[in-house]
C-alpha atoms as a PDB file:
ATOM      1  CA  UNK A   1      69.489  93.226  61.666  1.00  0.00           C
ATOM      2  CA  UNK A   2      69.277  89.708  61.715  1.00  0.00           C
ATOM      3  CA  UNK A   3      66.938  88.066  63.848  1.00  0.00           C
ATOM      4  CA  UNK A   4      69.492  85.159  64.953  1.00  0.00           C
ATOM      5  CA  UNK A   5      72.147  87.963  65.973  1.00  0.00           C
ATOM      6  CA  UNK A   6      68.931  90.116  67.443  1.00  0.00           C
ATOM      7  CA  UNK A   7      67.942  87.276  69.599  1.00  0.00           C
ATOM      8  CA  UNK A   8      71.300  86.770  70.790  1.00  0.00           C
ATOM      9  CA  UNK A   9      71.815  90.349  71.867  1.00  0.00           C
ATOM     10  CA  UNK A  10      68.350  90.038  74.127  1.00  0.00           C
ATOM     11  CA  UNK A  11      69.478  86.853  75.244  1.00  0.00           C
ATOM     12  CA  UNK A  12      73.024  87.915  76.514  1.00  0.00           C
ATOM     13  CA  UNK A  13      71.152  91.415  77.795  1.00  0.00           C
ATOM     14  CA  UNK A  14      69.183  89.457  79.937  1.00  0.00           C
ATOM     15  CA  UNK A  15      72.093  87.103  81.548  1.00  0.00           C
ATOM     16  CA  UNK A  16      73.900  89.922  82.098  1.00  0.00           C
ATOM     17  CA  UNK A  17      71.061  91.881  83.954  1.00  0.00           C
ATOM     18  CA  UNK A  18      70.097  88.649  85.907  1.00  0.00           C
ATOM     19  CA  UNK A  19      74.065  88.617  86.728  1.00  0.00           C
ATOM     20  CA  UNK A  20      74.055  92.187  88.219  1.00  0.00           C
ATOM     21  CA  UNK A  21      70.846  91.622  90.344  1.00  0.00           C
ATOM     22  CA  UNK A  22      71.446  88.881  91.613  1.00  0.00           C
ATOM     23  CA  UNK A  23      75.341  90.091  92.866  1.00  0.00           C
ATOM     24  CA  UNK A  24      73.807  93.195  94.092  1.00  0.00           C
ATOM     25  CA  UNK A  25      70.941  91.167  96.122  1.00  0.00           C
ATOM     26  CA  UNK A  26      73.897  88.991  97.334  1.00  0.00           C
ATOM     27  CA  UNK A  27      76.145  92.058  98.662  1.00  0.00           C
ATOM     28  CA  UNK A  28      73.001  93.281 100.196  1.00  0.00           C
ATOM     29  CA  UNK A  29      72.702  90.287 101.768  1.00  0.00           C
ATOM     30  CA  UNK A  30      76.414  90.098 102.896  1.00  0.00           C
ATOM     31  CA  UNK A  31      76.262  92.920 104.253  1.00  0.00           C
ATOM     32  CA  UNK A  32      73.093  92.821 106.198  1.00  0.00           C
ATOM     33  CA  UNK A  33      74.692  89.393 107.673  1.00  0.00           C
ATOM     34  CA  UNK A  34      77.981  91.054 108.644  1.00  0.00           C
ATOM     35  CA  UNK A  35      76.414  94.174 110.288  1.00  0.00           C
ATOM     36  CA  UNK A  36      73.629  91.973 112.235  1.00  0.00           C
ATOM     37  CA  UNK A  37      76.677  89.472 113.170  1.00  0.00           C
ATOM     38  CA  UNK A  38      79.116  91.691 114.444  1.00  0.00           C
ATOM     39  CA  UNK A  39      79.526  93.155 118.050  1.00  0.00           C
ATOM     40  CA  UNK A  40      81.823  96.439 116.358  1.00  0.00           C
ATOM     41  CA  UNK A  41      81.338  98.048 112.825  1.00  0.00           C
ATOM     42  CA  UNK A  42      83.798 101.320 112.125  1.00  0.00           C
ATOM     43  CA  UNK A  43      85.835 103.034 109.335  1.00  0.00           C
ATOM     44  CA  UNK A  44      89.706 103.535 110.067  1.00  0.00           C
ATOM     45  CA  UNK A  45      92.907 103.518 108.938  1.00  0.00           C
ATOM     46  CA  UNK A  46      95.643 101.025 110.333  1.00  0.00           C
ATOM     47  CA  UNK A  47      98.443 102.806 112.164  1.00  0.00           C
ATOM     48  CA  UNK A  48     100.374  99.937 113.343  1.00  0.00           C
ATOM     49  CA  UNK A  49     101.009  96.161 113.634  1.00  0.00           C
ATOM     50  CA  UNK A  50     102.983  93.891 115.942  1.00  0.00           C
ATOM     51  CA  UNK A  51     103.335  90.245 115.052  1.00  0.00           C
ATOM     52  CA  UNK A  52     104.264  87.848 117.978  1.00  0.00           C
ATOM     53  CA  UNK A  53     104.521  83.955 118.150  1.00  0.00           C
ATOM     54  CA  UNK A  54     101.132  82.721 120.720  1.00  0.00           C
ATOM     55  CA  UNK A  55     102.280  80.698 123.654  1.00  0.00           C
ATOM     56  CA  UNK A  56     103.228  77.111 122.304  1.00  0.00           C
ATOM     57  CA  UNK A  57     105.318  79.019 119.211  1.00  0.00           C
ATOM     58  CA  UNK A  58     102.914  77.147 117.114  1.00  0.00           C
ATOM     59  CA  UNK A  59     101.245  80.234 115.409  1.00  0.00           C
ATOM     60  CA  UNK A  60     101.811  84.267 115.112  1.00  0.00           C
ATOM     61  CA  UNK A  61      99.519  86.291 115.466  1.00  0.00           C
ATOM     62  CA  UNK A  62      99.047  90.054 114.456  1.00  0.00           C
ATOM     63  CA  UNK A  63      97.798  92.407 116.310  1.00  0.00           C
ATOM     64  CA  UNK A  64      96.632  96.085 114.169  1.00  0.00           C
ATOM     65  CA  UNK A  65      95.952  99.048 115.439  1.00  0.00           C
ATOM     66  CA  UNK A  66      93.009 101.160 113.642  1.00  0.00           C
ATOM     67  CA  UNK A  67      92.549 104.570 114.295  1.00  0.00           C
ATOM     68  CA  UNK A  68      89.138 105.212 114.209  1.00  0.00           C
ATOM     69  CA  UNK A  69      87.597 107.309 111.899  1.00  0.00           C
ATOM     70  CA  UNK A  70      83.935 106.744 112.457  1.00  0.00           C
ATOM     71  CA  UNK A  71      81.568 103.658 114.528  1.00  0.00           C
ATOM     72  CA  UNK A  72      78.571 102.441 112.591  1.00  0.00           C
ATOM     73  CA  UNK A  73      78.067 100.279 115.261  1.00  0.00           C
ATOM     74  CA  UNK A  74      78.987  99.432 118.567  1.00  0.00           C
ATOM     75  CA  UNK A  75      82.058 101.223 121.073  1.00  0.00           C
ATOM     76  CA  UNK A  76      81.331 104.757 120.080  1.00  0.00           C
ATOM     77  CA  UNK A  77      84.192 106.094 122.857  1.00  0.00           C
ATOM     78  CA  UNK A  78      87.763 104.696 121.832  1.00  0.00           C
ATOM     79  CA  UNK A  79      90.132 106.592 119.567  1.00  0.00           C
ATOM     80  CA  UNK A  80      91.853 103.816 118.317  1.00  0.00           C
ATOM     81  CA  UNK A  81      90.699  99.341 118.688  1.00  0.00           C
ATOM     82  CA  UNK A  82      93.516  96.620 118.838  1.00  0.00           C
ATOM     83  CA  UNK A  83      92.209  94.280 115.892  1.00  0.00           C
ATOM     84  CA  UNK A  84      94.087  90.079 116.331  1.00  0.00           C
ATOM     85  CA  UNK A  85      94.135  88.320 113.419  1.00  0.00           C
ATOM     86  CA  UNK A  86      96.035  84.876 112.556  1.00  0.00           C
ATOM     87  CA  UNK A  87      99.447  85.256 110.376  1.00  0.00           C
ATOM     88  CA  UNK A  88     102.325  87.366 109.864  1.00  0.00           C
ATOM     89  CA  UNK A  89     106.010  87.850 110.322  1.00  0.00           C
ATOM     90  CA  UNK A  90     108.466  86.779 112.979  1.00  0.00           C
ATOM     91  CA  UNK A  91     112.189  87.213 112.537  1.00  0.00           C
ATOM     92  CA  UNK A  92     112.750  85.108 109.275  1.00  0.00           C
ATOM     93  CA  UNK A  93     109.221  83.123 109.743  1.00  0.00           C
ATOM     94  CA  UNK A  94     106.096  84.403 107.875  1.00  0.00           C
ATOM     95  CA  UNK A  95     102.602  82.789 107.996  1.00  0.00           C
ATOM     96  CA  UNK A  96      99.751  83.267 105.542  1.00  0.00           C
ATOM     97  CA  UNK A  97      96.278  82.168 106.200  1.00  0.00           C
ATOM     98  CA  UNK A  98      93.597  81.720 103.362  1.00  0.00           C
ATOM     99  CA  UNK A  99      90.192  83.309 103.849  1.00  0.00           C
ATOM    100  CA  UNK A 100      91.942  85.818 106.599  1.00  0.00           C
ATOM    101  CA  UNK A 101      91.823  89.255 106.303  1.00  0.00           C
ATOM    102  CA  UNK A 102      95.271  90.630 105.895  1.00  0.00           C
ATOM    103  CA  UNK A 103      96.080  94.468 107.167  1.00  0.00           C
ATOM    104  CA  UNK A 104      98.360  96.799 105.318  1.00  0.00           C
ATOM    105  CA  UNK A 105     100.128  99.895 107.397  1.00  0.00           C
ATOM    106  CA  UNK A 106      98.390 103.141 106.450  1.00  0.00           C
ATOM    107  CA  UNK A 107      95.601 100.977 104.850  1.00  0.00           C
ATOM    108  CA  UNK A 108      91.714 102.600 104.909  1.00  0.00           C
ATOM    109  CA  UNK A 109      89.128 100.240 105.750  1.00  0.00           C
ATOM    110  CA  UNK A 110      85.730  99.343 106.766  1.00  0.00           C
ATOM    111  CA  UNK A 111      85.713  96.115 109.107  1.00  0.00           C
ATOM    112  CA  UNK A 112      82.889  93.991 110.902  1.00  0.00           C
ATOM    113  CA  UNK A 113      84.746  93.079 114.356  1.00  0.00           C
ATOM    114  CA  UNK A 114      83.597  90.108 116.787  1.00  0.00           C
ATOM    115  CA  UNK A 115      84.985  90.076 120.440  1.00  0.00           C
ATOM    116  CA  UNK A 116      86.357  86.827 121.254  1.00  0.00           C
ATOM    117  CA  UNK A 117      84.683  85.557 124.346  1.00  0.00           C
ATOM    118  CA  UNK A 118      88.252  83.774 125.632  1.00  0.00           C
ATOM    119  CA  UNK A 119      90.542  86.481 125.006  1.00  0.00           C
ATOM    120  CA  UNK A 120      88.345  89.829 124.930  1.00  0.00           C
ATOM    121  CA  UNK A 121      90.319  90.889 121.904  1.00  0.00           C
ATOM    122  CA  UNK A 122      88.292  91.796 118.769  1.00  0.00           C
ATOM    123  CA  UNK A 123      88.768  89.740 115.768  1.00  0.00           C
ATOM    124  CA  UNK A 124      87.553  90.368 111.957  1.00  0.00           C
ATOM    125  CA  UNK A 125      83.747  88.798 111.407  1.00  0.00           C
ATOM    126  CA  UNK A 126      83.484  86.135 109.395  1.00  0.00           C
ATOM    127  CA  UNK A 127      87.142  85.922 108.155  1.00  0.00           C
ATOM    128  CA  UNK A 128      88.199  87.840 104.860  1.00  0.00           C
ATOM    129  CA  UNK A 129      84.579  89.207 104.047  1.00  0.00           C
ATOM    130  CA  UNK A 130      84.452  90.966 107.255  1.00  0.00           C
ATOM    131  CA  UNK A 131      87.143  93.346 106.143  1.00  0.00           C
ATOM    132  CA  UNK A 132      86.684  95.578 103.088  1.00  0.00           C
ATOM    133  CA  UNK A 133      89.716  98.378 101.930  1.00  0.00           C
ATOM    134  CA  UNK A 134      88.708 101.895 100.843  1.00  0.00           C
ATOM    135  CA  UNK A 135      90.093 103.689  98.462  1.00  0.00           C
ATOM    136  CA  UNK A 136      89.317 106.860  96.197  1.00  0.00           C
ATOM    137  CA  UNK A 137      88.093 106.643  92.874  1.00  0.00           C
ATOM    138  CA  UNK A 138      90.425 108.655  90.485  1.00  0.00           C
ATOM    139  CA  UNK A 139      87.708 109.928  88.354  1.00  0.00           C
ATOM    140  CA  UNK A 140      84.668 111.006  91.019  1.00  0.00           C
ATOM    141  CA  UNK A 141      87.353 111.118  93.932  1.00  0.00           C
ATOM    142  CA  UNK A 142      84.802 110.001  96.198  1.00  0.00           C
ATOM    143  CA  UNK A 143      86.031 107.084  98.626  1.00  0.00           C
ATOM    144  CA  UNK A 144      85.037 103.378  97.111  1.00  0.00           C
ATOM    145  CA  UNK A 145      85.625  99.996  98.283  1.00  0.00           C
ATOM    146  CA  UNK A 146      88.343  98.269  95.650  1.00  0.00           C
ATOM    147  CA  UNK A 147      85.194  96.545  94.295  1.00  0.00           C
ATOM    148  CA  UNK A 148      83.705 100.005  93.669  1.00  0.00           C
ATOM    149  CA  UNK A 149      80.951 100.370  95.813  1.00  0.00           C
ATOM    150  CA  UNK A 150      80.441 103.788  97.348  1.00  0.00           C
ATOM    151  CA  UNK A 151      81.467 104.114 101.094  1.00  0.00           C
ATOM    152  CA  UNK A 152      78.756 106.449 102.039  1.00  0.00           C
ATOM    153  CA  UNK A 153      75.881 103.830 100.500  1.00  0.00           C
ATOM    154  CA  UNK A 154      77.639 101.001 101.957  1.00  0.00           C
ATOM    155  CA  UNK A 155      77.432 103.015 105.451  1.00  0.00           C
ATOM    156  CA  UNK A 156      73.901 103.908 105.229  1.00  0.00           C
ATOM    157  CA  UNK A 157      73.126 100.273 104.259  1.00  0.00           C
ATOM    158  CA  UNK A 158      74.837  98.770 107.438  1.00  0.00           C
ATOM    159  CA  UNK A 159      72.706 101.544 109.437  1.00  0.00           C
ATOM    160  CA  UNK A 160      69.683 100.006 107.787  1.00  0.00           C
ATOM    161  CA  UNK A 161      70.675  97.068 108.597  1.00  0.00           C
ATOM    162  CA  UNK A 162      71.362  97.580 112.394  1.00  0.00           C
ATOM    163  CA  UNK A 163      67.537  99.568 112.431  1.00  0.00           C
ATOM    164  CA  UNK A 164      66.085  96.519 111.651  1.00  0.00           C
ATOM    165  CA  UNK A 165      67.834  94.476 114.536  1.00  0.00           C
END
């Protein structure tokens, strides 16, 4: 083998394993943030939504219902949580925000939940990172987040997490 194309392989081995660790230390990170941040952490699945204009009829909200599966943290007691977040449908008006989560009926997730000190309703941590779906994988059929990380670790990495508070 030729030691120009030799050194290239080692070179582009090790970009690509820096790459990976340092993602993996940053979701570790992300997640340890979200957990420690958030007043709620559960698995769910959304059973409804209800989109309404707010007072002045200068935004709609959304209000989704999650049926709880399981609490990682926090309210360990209620079946279901009312989740507000900014956008959605009204008659023939529709409003999309960037960097906020975005619900889908009959949608698994895992979501970091703040409760808003004016309102009392709980709202999605740190916008669109504070919402994650779940899905199976087709070839393990064990449930995954769409970015392929393994519910079950994810879980016992936000309990970690929560230990250490």
């Amino acid at each position: 083998m030729d030691t120009n194309y030799r050194y290239l392989l080692l070179t582009l081995a090790f970009i690509c394993g820096f790459y990976i660790t340092s993602y993996s230390q940053q979701h570790s990170a992300d997640i340890e943030n979200l957990s420690k941040g958030a007043d709620v952490v559960l698995t769910g699945r959304v059973v409804h939504q209800n989109s309404s204009w707010n007072e002045d009829r200068l935004k709609i909200y959304t209000n989704a219902t999650i049926q709880v599966e399981e609490y990682l943290k926090g309210n360990t007691t209620e079946g279901s949580i009312v989740v507000t977040y900014l956008g959605g449908e009204v008659g023939d008006v529709g409003e999309l925000y960037t960097h906020m989560p975005k619900f889908e009926d009959d949608e698994e997730i895992l979501v970091f939940l703040k409760r808003d000190q004016r309102t009392s309703n709980y709202k999605v941590f740190n916008g669109e990172e504070g919402k994650l779906s779940i899905v199976y994988d087709k070839n393990t059929g064990e449930k995954v987040t769409t970015s392929n990380v393994l519910i079950n670790s994810l879980k016992a990495q936000i309990r970690n997490s929560i230990k250490e508070q």
